[in-house]
N, C-alpha and C. Protein backbone atom coordinates (compact mmCIF):
# COMPACT_ATOMS: atom_id res chain seq x y z
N UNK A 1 -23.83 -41.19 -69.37
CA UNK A 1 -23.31 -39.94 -68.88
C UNK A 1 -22.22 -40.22 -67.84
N UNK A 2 -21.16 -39.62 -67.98
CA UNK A 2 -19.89 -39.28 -67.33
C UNK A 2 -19.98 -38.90 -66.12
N UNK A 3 -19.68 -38.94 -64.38
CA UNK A 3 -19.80 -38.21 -63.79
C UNK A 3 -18.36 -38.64 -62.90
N UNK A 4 -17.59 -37.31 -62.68
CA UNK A 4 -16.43 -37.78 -62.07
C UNK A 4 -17.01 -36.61 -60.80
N UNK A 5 -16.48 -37.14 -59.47
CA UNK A 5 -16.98 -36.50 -58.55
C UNK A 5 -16.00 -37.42 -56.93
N UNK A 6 -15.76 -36.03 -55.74
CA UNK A 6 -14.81 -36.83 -55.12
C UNK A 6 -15.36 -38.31 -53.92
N UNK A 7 -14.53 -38.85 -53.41
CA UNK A 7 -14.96 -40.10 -52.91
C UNK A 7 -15.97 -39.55 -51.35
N UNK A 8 -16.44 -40.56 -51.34
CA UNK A 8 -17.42 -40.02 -50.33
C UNK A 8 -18.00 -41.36 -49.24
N UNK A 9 -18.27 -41.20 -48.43
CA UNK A 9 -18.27 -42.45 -47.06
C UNK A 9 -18.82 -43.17 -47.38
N UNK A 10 -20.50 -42.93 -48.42
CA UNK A 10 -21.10 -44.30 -49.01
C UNK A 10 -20.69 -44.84 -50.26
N UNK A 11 -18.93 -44.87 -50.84
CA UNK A 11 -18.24 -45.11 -51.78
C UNK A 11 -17.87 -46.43 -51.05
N UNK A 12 -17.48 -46.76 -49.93
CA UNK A 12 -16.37 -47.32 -49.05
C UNK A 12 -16.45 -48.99 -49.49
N UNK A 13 -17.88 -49.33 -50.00
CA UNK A 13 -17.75 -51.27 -50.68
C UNK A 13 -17.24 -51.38 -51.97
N UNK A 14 -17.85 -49.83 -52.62
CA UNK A 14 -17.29 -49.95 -54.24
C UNK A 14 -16.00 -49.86 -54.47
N UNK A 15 -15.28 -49.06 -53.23
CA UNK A 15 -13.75 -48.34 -53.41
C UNK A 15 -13.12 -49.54 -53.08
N UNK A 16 -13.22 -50.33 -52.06
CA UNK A 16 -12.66 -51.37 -51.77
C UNK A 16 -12.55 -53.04 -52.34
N UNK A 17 -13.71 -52.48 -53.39
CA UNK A 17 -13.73 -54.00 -54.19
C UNK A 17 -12.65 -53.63 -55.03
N UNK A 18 -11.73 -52.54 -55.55
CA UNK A 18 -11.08 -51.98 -56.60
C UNK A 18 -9.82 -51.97 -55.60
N UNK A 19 -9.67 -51.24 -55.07
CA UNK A 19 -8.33 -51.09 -54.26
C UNK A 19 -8.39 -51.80 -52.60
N UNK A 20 -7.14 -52.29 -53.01
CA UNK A 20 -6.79 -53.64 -52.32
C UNK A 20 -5.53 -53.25 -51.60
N UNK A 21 -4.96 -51.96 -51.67
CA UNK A 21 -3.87 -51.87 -51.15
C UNK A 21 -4.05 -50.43 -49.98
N UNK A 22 -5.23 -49.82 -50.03
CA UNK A 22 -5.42 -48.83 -48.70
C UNK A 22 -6.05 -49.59 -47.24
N UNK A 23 -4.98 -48.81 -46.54
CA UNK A 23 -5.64 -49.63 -44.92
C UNK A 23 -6.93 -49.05 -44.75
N UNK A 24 -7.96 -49.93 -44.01
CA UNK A 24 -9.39 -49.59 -43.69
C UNK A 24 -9.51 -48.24 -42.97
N UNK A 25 -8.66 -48.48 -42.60
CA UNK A 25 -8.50 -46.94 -41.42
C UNK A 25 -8.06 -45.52 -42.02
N UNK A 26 -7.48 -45.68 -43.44
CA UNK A 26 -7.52 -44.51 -44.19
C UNK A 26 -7.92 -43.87 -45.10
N UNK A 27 -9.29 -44.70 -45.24
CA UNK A 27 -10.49 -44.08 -45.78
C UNK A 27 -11.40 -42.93 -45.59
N UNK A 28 -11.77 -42.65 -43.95
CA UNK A 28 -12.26 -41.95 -43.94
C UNK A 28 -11.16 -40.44 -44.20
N UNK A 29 -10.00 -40.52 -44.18
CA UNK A 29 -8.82 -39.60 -44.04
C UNK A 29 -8.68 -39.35 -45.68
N UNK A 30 -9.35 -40.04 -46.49
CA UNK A 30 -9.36 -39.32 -47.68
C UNK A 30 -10.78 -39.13 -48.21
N UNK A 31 -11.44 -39.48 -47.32
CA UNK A 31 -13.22 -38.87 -47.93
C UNK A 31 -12.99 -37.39 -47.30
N UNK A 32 -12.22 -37.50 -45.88
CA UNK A 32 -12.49 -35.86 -45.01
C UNK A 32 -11.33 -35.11 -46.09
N UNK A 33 -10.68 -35.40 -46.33
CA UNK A 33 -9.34 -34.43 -47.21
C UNK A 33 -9.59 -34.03 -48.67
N UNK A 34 -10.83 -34.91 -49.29
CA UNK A 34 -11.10 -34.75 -50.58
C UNK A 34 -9.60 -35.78 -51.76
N UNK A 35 -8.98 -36.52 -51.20
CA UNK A 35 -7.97 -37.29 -51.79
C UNK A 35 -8.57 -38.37 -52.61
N UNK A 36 -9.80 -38.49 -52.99
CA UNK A 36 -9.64 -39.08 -53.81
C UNK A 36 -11.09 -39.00 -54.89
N UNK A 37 -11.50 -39.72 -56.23
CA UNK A 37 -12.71 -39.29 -56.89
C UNK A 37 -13.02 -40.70 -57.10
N UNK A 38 -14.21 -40.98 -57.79
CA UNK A 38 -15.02 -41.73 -58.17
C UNK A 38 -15.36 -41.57 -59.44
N UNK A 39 -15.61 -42.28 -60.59
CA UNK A 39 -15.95 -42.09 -61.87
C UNK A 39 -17.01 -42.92 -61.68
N UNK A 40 -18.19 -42.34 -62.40
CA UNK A 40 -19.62 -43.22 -62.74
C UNK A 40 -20.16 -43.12 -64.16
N UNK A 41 -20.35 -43.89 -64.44
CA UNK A 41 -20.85 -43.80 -65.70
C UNK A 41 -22.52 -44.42 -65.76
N UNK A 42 -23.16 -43.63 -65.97
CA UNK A 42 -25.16 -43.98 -66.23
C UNK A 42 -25.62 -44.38 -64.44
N UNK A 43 -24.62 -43.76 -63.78
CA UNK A 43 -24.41 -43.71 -61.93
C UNK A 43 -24.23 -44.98 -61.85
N UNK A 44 -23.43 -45.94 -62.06
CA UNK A 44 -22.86 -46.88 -61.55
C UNK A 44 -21.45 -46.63 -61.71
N UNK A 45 -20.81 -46.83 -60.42
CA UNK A 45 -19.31 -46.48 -60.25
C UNK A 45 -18.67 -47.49 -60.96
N UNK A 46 -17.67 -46.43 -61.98
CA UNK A 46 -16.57 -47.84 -62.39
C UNK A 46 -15.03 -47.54 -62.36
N UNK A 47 -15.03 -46.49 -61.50
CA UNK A 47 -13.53 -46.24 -61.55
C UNK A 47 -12.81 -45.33 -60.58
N UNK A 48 -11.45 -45.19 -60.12
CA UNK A 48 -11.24 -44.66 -59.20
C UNK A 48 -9.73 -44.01 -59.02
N UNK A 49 -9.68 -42.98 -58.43
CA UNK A 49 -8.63 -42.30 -58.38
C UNK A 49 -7.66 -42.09 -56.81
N UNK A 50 -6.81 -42.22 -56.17
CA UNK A 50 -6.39 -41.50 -55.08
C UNK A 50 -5.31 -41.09 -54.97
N UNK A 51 -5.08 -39.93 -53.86
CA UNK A 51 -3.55 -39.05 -54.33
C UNK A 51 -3.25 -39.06 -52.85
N UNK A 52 -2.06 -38.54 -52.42
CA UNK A 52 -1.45 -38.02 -51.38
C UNK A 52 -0.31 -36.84 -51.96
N UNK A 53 -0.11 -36.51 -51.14
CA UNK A 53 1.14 -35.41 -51.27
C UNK A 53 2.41 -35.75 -51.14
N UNK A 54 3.47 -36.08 -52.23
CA UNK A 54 5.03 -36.47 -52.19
C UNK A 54 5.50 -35.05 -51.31
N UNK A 55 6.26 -35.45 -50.61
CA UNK A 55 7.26 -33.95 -49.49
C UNK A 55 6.00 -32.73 -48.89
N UNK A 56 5.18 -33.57 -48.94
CA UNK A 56 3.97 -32.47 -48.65
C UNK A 56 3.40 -31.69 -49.54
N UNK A 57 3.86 -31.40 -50.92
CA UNK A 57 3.54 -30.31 -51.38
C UNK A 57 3.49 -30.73 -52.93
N UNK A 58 3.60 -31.36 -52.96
CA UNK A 58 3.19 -32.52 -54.46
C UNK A 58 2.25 -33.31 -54.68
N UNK A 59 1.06 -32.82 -55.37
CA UNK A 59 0.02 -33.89 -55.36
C UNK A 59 0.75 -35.22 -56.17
N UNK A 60 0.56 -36.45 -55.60
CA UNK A 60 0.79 -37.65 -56.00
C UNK A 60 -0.27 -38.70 -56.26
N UNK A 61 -0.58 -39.44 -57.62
CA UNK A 61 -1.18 -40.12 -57.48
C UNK A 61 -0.92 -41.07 -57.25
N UNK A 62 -1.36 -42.04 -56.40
CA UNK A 62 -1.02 -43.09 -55.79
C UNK A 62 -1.73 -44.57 -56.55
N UNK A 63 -3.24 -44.11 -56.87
CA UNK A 63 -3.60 -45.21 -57.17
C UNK A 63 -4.97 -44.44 -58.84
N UNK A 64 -4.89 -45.10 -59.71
CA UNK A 64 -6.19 -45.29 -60.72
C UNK A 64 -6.34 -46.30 -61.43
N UNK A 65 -7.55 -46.54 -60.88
CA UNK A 65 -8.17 -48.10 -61.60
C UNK A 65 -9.39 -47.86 -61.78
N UNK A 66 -9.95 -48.20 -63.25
CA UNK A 66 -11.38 -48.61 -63.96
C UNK A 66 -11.38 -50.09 -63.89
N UNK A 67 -12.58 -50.45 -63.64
CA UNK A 67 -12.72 -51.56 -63.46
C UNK A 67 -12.71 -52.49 -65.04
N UNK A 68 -12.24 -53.54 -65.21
CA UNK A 68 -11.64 -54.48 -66.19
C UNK A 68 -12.71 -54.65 -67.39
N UNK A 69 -14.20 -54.30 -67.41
CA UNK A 69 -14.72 -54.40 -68.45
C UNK A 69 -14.78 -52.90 -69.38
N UNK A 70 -14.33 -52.04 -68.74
CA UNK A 70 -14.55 -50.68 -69.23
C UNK A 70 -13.14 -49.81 -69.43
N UNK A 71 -12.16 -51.06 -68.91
CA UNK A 71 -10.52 -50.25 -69.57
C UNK A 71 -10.39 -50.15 -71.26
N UNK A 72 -9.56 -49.06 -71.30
CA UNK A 72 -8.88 -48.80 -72.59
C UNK A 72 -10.13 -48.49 -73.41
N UNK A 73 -11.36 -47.22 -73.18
CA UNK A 73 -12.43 -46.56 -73.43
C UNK A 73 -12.06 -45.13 -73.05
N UNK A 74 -10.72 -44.63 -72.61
CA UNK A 74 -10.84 -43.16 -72.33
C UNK A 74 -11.47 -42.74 -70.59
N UNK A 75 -11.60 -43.59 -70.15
CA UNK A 75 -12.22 -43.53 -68.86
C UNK A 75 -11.11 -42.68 -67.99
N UNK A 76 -9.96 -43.85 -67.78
CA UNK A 76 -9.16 -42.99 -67.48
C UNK A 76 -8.16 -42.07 -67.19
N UNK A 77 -8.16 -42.01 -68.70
CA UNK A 77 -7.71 -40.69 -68.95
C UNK A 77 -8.24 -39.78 -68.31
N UNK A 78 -10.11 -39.59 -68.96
CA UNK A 78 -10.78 -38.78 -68.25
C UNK A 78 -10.77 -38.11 -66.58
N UNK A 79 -10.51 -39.55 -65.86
CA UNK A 79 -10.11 -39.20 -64.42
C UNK A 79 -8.54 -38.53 -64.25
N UNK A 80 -7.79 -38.96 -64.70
CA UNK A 80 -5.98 -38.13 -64.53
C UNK A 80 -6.64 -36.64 -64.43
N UNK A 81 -6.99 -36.68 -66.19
CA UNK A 81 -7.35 -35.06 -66.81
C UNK A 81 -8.19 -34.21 -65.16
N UNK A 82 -8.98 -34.76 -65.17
CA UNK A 82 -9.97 -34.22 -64.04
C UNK A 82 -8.92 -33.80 -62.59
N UNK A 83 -8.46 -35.19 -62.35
CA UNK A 83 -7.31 -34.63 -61.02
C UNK A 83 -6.26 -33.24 -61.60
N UNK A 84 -6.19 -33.57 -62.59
CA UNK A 84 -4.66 -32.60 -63.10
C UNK A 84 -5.21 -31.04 -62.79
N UNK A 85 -6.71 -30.96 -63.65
CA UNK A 85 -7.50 -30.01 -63.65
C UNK A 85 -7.59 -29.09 -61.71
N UNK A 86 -8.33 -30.40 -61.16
CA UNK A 86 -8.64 -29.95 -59.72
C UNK A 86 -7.18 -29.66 -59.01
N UNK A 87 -5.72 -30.21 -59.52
CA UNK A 87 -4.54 -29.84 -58.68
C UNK A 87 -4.43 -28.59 -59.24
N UNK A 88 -4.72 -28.10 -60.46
CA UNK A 88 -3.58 -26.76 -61.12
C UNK A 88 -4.97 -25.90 -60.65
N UNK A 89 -6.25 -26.33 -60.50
CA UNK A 89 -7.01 -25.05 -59.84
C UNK A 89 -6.69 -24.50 -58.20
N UNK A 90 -6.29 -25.62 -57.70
CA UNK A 90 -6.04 -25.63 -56.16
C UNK A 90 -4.46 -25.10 -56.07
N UNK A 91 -3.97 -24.72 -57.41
CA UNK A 91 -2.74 -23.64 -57.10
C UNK A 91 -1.34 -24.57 -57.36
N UNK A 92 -1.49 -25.83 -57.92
CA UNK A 92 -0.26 -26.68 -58.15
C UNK A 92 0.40 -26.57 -59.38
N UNK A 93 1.27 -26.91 -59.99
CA UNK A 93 1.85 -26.38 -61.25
C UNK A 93 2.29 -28.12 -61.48
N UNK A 94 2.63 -29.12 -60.42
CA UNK A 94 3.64 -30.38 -60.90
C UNK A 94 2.85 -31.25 -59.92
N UNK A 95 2.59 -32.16 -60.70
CA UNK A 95 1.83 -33.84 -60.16
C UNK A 95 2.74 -35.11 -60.72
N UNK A 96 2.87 -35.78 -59.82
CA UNK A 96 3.22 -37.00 -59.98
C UNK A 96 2.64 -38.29 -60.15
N UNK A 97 3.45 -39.31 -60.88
CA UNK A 97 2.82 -40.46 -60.03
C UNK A 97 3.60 -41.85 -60.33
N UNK A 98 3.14 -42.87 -59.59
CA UNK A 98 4.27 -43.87 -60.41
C UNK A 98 3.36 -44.92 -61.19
N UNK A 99 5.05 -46.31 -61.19
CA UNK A 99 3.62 -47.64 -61.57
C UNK A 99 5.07 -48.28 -61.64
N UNK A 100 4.97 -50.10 -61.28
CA UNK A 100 6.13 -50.57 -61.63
C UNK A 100 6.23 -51.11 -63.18
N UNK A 101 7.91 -51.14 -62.93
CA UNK A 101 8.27 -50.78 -64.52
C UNK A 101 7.98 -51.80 -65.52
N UNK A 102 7.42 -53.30 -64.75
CA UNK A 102 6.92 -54.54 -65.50
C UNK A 102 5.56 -54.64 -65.97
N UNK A 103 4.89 -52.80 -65.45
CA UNK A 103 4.00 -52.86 -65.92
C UNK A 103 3.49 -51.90 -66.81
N UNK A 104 2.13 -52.15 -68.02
CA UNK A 104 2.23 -50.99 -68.72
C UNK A 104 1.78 -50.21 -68.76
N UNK A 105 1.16 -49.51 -67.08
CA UNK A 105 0.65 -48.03 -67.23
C UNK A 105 1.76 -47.07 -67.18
N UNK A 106 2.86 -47.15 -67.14
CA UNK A 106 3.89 -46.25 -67.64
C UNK A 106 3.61 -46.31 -69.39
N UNK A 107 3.07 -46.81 -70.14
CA UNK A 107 2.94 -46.09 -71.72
C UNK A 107 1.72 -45.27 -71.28
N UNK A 108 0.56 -45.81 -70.75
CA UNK A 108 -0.36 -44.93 -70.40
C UNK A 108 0.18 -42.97 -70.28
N UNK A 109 0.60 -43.28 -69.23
CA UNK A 109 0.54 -41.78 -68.28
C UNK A 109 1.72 -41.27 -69.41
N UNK A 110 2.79 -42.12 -70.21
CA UNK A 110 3.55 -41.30 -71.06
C UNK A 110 2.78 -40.43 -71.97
N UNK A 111 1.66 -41.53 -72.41
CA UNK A 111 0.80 -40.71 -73.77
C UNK A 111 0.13 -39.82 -73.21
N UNK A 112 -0.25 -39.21 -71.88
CA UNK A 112 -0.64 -38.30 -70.72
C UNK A 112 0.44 -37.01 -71.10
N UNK A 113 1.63 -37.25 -70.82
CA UNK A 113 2.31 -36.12 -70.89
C UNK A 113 3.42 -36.69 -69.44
N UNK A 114 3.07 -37.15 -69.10
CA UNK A 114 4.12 -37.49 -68.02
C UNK A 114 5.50 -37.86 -68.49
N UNK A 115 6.80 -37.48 -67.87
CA UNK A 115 7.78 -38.05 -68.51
C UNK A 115 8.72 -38.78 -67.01
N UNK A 116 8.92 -39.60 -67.68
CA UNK A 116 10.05 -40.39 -66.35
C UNK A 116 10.88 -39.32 -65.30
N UNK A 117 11.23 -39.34 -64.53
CA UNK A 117 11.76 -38.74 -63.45
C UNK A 117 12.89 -39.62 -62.25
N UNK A 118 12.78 -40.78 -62.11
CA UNK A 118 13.31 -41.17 -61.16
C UNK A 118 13.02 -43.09 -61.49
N UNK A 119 13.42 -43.39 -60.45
CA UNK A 119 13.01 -44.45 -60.04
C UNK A 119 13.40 -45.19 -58.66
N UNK A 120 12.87 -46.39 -57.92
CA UNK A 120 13.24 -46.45 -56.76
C UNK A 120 13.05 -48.34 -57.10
N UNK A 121 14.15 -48.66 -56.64
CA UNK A 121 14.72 -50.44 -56.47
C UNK A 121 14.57 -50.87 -55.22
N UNK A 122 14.16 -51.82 -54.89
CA UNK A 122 13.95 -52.32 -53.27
C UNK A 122 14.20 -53.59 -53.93
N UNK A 123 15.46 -54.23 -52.94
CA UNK A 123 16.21 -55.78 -53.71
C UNK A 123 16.49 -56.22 -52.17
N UNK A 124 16.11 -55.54 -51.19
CA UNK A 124 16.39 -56.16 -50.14
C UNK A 124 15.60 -57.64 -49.93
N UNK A 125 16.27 -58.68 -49.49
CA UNK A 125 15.65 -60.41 -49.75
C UNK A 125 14.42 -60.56 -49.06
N UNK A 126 13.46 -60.64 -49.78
CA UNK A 126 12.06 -60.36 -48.83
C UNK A 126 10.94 -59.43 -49.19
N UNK A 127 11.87 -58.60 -49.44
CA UNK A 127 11.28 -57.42 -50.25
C UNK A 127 11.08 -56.96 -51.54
N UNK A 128 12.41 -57.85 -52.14
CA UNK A 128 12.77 -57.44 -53.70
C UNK A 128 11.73 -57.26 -54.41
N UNK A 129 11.26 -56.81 -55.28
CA UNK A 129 9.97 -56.19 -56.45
C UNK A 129 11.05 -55.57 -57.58
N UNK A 130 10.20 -55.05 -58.58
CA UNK A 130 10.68 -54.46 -59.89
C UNK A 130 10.98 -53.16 -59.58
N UNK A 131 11.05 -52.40 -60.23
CA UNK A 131 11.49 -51.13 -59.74
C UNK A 131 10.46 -50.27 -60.11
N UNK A 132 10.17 -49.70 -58.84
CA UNK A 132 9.09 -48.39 -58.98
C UNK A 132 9.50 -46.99 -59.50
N UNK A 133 8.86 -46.58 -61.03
CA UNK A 133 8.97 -46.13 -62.13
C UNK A 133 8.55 -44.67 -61.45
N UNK A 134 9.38 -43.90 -61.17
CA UNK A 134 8.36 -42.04 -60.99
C UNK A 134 7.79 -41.73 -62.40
N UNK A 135 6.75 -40.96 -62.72
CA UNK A 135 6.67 -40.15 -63.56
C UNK A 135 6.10 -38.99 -63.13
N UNK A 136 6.51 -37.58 -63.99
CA UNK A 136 6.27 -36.49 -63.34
C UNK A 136 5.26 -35.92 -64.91
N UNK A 137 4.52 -34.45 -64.42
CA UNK A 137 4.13 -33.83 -65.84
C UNK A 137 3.46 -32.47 -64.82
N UNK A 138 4.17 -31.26 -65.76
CA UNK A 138 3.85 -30.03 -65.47
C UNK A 138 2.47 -29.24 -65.99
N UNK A 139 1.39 -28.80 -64.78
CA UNK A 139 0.17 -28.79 -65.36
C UNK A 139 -0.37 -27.37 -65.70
């Protein structure tokens, strides 16, 4: 059984064995805001979602990851669908999100409905990376 449901303070070892890129300190700022969910399957967590707001007023997803034995099963899809659901009930019409372009959850979120929008290059020496891919989709 499926249970998608939002992140919560005794999430904080499971969330962090998965995401590697939120500071410790802004965890509790998305358990109190509701920014982010948890996917469980037979109640063991295997997957995870988090958003912030692009210009304030754009839900953005920032981060979704199922953990590596249970990708490419519909999982998460299931979680997008669920956020898309909880943004267009909470009164949003347009969600975002990205991924860099060397990688291939941009076919993912395409077969989603998302379509390219932008992109952003950082080549400064030190910094240089691939280029971070926007995708947008109207909900």
């Amino acid at each position: 059984m499926i249970e998608i449901r939002y992140l919560e303070s005794a999430d904080r070892d499971f969330w962090f064995s998965l995401d590697k890129h939120l500071p410790g300190e802004q965890f509790a700022k998305k358990v109190q805001e509701k920014q982010g969910y948890v996917l469980r399957l037979e109640g063991k967590p295997i997957g995870l979602l988090r958003y912030n707001f692009f210009g304030d007023n754009i839900p953005f997803c920032t981060m979704l990851f199922i953990e590596s034995g249970y990708q490419k099963k519909g999982y998460g899809k299931q979680l997008m669908q669920h956020w898309e659901s909880d943004m267009k009930k909470r009164g949003y019409d347009l969600v975002l999100t990205s991924t860099r372009a060397d990688e291939q959850a941009q076919h993912f979120y395409r077969s989603l409905g998302y379509r390219d929008c932008g992109g952003l290059v950082i080549g400064q020496a030190g910094c240089a990376q691939p280029m971070e891919l926007f995708l947008a989709k109207c909900i």
